[in-house]
C-alpha atoms as a PDB file:
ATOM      1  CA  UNK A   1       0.000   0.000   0.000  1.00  0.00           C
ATOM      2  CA  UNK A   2       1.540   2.922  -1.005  1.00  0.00           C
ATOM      3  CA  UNK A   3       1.293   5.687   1.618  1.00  0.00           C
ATOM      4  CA  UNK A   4       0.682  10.015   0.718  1.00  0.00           C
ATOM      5  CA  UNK A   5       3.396  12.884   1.366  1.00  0.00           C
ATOM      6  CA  UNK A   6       2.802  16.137   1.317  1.00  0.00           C
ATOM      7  CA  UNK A   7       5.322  18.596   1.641  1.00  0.00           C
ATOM      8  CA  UNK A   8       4.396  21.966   2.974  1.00  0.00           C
ATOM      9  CA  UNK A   9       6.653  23.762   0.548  1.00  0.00           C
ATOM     10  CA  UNK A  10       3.878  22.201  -2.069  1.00  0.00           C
ATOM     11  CA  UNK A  11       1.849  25.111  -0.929  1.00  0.00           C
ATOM     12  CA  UNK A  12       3.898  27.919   0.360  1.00  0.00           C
ATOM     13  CA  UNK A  13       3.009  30.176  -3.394  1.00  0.00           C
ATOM     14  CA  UNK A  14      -0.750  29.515  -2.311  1.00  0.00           C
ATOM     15  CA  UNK A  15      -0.961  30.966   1.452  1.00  0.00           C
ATOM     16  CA  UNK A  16      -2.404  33.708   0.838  1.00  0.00           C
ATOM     17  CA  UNK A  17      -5.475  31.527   0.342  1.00  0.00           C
ATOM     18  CA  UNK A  18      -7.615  30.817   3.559  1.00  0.00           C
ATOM     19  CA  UNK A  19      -8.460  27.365   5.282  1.00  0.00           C
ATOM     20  CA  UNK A  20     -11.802  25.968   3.829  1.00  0.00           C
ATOM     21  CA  UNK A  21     -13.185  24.742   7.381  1.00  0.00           C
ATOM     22  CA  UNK A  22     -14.605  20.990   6.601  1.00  0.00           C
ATOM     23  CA  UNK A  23     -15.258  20.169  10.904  1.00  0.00           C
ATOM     24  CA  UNK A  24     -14.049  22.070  13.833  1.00  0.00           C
ATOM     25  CA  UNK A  25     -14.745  20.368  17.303  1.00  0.00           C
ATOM     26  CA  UNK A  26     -13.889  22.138  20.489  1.00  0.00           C
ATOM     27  CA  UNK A  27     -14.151  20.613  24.052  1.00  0.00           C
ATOM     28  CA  UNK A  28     -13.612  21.646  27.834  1.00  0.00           C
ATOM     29  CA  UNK A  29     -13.444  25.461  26.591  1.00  0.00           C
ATOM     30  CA  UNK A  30     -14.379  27.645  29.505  1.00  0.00           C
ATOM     31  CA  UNK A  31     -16.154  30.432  27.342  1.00  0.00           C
ATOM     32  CA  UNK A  32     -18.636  27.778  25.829  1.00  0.00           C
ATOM     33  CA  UNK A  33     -18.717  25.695  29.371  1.00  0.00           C
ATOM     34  CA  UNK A  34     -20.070  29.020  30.988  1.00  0.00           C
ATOM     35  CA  UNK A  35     -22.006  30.317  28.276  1.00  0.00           C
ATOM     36  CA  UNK A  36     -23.602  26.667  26.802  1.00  0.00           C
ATOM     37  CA  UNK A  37     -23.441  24.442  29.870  1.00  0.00           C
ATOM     38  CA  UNK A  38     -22.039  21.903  27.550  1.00  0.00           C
ATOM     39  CA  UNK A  39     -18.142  20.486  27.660  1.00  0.00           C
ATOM     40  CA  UNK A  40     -17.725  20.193  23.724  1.00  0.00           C
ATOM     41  CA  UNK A  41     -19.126  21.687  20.630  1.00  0.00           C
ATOM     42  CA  UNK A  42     -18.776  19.978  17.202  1.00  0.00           C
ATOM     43  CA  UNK A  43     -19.742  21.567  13.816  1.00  0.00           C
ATOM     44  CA  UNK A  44     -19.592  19.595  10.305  1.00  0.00           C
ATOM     45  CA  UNK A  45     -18.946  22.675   8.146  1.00  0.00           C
ATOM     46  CA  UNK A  46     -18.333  20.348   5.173  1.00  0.00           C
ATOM     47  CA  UNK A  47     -22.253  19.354   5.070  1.00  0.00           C
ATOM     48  CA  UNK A  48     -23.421  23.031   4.351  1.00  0.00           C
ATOM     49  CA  UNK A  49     -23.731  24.659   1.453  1.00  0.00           C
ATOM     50  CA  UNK A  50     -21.164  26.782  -0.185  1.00  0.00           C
ATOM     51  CA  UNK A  51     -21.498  30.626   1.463  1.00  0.00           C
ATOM     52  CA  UNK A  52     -21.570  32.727   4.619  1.00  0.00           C
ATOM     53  CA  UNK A  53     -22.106  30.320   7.699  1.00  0.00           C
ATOM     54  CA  UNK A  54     -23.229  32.730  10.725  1.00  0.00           C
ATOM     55  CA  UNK A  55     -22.305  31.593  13.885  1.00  0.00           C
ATOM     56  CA  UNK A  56     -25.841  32.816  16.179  1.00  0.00           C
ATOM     57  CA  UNK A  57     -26.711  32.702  19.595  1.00  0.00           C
ATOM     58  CA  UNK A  58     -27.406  35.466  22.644  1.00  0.00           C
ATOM     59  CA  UNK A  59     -24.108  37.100  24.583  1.00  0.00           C
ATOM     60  CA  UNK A  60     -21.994  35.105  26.841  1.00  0.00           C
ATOM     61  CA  UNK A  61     -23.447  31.819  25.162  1.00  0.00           C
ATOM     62  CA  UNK A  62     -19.457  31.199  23.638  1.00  0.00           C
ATOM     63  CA  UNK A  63     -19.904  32.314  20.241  1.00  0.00           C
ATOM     64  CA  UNK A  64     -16.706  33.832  20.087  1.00  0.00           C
ATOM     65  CA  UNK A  65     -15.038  31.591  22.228  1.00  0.00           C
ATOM     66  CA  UNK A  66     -16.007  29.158  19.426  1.00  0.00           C
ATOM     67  CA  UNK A  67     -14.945  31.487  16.728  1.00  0.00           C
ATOM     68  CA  UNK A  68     -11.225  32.180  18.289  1.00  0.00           C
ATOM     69  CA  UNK A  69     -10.921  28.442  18.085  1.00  0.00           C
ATOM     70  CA  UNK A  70     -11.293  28.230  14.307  1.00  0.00           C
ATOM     71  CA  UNK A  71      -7.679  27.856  13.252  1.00  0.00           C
ATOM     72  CA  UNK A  72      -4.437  26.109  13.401  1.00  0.00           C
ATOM     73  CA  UNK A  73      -2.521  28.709  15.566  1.00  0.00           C
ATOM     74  CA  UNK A  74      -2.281  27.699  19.788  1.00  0.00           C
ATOM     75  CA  UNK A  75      -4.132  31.303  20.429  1.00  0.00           C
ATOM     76  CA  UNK A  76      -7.256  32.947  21.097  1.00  0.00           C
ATOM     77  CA  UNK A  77      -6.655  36.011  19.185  1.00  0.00           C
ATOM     78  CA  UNK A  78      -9.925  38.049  21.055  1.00  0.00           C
ATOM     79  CA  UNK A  79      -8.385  36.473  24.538  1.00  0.00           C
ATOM     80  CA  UNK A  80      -5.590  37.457  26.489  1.00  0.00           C
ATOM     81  CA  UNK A  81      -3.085  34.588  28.260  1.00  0.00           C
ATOM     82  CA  UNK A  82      -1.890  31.435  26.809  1.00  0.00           C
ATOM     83  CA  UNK A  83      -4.027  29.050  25.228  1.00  0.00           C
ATOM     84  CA  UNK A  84      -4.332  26.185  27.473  1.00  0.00           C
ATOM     85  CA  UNK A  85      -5.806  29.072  30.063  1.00  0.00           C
ATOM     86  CA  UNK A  86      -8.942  28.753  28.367  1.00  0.00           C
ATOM     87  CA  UNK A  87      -9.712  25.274  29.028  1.00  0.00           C
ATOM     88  CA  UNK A  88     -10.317  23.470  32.249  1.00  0.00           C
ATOM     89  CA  UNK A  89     -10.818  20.066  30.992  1.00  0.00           C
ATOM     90  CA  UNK A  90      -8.086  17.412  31.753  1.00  0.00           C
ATOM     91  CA  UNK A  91      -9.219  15.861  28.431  1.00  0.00           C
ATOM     92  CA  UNK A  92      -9.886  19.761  26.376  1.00  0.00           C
ATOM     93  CA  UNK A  93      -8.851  19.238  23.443  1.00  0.00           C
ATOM     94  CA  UNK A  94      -9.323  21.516  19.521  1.00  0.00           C
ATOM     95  CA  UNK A  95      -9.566  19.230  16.269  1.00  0.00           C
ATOM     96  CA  UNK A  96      -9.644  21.188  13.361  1.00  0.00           C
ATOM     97  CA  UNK A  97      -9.978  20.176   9.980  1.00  0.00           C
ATOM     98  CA  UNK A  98      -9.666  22.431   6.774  1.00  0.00           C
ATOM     99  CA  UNK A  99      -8.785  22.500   3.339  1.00  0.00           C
ATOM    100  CA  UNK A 100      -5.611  24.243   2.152  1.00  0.00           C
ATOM    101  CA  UNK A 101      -3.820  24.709  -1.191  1.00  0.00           C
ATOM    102  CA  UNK A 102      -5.391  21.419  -2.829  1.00  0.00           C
ATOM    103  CA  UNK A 103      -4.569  19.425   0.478  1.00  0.00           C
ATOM    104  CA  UNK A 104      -6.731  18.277   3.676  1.00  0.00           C
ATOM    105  CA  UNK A 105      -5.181  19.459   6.986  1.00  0.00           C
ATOM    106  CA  UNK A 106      -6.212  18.221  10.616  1.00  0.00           C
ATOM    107  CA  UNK A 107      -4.801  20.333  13.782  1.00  0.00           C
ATOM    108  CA  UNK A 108      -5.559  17.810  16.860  1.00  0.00           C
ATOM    109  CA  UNK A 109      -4.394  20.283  20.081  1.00  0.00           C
ATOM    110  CA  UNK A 110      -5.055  17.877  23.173  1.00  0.00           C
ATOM    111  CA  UNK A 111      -4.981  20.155  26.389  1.00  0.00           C
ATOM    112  CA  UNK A 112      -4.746  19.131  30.049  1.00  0.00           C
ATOM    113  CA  UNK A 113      -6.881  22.192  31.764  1.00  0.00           C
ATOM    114  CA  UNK A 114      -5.899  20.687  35.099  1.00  0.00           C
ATOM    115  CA  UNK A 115      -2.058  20.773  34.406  1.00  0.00           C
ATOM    116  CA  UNK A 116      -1.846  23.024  31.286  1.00  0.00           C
ATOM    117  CA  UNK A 117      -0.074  20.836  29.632  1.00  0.00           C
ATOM    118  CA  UNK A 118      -0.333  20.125  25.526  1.00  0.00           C
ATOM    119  CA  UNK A 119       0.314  17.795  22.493  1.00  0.00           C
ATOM    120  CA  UNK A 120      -0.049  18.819  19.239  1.00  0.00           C
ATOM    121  CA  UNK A 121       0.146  16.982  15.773  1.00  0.00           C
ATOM    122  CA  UNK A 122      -0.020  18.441  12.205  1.00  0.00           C
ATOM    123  CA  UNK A 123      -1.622  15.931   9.567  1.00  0.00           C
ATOM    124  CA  UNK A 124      -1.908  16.754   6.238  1.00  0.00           C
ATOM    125  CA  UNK A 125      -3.742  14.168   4.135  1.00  0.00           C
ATOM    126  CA  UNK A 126      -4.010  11.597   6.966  1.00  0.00           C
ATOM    127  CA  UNK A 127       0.211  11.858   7.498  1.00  0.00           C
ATOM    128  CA  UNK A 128       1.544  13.475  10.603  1.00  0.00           C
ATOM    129  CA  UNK A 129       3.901  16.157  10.116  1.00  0.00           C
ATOM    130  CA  UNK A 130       5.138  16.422  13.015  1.00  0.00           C
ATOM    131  CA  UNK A 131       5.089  12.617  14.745  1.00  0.00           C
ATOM    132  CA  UNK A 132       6.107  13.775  17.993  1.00  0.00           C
ATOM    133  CA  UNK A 133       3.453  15.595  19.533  1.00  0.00           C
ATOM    134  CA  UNK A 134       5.568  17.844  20.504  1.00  0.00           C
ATOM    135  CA  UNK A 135       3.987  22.173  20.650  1.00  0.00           C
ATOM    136  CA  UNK A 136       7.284  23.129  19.281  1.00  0.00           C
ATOM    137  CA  UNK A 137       7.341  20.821  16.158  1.00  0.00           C
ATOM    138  CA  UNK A 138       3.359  21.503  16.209  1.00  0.00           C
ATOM    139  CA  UNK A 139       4.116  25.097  15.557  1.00  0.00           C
ATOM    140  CA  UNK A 140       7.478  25.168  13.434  1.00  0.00           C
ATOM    141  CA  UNK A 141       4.658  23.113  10.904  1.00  0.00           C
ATOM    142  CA  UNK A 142       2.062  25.429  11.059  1.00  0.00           C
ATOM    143  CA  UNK A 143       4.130  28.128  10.552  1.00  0.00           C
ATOM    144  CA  UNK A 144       5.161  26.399   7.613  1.00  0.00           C
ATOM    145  CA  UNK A 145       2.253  26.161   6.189  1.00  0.00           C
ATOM    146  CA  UNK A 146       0.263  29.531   7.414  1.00  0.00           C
ATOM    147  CA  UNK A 147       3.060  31.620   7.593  1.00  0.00           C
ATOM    148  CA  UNK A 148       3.704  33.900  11.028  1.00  0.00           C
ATOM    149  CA  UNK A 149       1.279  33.789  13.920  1.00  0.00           C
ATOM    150  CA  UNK A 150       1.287  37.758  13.582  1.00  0.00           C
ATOM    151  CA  UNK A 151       0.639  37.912   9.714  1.00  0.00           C
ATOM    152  CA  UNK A 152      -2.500  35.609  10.059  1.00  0.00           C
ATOM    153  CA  UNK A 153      -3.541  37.394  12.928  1.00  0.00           C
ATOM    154  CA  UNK A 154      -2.946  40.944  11.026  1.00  0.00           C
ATOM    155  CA  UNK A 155      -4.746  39.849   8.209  1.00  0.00           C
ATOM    156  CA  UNK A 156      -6.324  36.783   7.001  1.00  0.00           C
ATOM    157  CA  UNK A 157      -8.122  36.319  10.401  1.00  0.00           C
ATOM    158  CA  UNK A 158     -10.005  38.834  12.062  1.00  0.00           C
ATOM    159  CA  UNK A 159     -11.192  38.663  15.484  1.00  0.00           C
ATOM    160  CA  UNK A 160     -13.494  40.816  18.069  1.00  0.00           C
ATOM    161  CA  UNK A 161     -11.943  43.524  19.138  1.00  0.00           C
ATOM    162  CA  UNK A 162      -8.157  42.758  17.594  1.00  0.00           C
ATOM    163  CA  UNK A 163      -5.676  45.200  16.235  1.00  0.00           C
ATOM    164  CA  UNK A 164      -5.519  45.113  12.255  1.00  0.00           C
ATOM    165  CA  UNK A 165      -3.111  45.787   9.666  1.00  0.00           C
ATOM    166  CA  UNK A 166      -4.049  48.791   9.258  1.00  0.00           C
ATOM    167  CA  UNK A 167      -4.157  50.021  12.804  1.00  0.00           C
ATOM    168  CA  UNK A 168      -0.668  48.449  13.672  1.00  0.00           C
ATOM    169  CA  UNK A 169       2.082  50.922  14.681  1.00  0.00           C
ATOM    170  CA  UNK A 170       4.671  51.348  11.788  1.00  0.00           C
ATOM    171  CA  UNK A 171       7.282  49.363  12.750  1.00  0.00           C
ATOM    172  CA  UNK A 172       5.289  46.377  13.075  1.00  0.00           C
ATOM    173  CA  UNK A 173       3.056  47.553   9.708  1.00  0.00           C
ATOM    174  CA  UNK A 174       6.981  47.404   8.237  1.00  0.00           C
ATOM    175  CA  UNK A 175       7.620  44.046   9.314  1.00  0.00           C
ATOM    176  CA  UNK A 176       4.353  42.375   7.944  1.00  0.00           C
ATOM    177  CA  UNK A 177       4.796  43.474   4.741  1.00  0.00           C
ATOM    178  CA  UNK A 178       8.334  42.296   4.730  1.00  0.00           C
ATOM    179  CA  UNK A 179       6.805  39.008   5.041  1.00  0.00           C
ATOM    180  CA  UNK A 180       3.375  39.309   2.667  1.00  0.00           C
ATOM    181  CA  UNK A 181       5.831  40.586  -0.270  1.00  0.00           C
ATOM    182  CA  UNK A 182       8.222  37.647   0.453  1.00  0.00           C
ATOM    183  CA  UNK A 183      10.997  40.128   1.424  1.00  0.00           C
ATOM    184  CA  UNK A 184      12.429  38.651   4.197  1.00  0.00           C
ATOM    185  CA  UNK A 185      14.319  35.973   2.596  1.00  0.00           C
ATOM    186  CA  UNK A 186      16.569  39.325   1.528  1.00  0.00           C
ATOM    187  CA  UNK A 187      17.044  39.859   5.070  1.00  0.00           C
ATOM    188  CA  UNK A 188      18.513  36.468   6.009  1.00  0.00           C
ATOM    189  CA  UNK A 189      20.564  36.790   2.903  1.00  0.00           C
ATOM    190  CA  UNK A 190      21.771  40.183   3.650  1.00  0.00           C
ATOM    191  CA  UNK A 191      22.700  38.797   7.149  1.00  0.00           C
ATOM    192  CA  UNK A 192      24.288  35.977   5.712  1.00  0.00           C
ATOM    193  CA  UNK A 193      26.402  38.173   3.558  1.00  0.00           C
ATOM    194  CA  UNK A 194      27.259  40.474   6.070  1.00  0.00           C
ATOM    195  CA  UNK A 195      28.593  37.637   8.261  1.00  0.00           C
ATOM    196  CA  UNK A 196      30.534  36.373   5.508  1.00  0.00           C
ATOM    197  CA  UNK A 197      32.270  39.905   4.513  1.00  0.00           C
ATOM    198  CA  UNK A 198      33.309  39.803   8.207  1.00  0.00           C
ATOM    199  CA  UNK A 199      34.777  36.482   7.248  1.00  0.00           C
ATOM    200  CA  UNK A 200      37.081  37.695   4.753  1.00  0.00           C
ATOM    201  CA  UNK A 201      37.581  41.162   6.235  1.00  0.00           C
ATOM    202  CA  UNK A 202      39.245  39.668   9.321  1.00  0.00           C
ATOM    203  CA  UNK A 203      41.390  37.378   6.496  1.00  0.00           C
ATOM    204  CA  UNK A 204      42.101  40.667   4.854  1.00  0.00           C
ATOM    205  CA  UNK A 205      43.494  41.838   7.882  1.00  0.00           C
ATOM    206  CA  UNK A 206      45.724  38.761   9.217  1.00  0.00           C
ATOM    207  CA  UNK A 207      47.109  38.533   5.450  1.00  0.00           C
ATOM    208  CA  UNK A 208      47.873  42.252   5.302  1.00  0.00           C
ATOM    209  CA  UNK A 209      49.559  42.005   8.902  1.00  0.00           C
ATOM    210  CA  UNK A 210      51.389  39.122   7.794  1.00  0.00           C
ATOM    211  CA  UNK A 211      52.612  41.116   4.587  1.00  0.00           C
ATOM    212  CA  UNK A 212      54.020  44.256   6.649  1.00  0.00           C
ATOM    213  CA  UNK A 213      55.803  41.683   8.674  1.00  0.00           C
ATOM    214  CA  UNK A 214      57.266  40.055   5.325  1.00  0.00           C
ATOM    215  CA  UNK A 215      58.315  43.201   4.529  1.00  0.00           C
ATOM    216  CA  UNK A 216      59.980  43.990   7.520  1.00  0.00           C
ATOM    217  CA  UNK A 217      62.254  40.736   7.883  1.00  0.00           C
ATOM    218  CA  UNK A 218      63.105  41.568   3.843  1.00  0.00           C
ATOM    219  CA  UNK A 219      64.171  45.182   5.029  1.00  0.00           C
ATOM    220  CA  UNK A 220      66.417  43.747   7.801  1.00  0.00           C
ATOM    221  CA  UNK A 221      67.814  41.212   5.000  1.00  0.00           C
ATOM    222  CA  UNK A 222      69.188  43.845   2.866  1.00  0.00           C
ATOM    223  CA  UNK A 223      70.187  46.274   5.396  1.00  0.00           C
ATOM    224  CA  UNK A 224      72.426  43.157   7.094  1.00  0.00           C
ATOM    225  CA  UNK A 225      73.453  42.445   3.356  1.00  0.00           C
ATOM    226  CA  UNK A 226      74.139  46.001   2.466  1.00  0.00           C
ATOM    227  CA  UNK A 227      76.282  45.578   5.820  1.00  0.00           C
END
């Protein structure tokens, strides 16, 4: 049986595309907990039909809890703290599944609310991409594939309350479109090639101080000849 690959680079030329949600399950969140009295809410987005799905229901019922929840990233981006801060589960857990540049992805976040701790895994057509489970192999793939936490934040999703793109200071307005236009691969090069000119500058330098001395020892050579 021959098994799929699917390299993330595949899809890198298409991020600026969205995820197509197909299901998006989400248990032991505290915001729906409070606000549903239930411990998990699943949706099958993949049986409606193509078009704007509204997400109803009255305030404080976890609407946007739910919302926040609808990507790969380990944030609520309308929620202050750390992810796992949210959830007071021991078995909380976010399974996400969306299409993506021609490819099905599936972001399983497991979350112990009692301990905080977290596994995450990466699948993209049923293979892992990151087989550890590991949060830090979790996110090096998703940034892969998404690009930065901040430009997906800035841009392609927007959430209650949030800062946009286009109220971001400067600075930061600076280093988004760095990334959006693909420019910071010039940056890493320029780095690059300013480590290596300090390379061959210090060479410069120890072959230049090795020439005066040269010349030196040859000066004392024909003065003792001259002699």
């Amino acid at each position: 049986m021959s098994q799929t690959t699917c390299n993330v680079a595949d899809v890198q030329p298409e991020r600026a595309l969205t995820l197509k949600l197909q299901s998006a399950k989400v248990r032991g969140a505290i915001g729906i907990r409070h606000g549903l009295g239930c411990d998990e809410v699943e949706i099958p987005f993949h049986r409606f039909s193509p078009g704007l799905v509204a997400v109803v229901g009255k305030n404080g019922a976890g609407k946007t809890t739910f919302v926040d929840n609808l990507h790969f990233f380990r944030r609520l981006a309308s929620r202050k703290g750390a992810l796992q801060h949210h959830f007071d589960l021991k078995d909380s857990c976010r399974d996400i599944t969306a299409e993506f540049g021609g490819h099905t992805y599936r972001a399983l976040l497991n979350i112990d609310g009692m301990t905080d701790k977290q596994e995450g895994f990466l699948y993209c057509d049923g293979v892992p991409l990151n087989k550890d489970g590991k949060t830090g192999t979790f996110d090096v793939e998703v940034e892969k594939l998404l690009g930065s936490e901040d430009m997906y934040f800035y841009s392609f999703f927007s959430a209650q309350g949030a800062e946009s793109l286009v109220t971001a200071k400067e600075s930061k307005q600076k280093e988004l479109y760095y990334e959006l236009l693909g420019l910071s691969r010039y940056t890493i090069l320029g780095e690059a090639a300013k480590k290596e000119a300090e390379i061959h500058e210090k060479e410069i330098t120890r072959l230049r101080g090795r020439l005066e001395q040269l010349q030196l020892e040859l000066g004392s050579r024909e003065s003792i000849t001259s002699d």
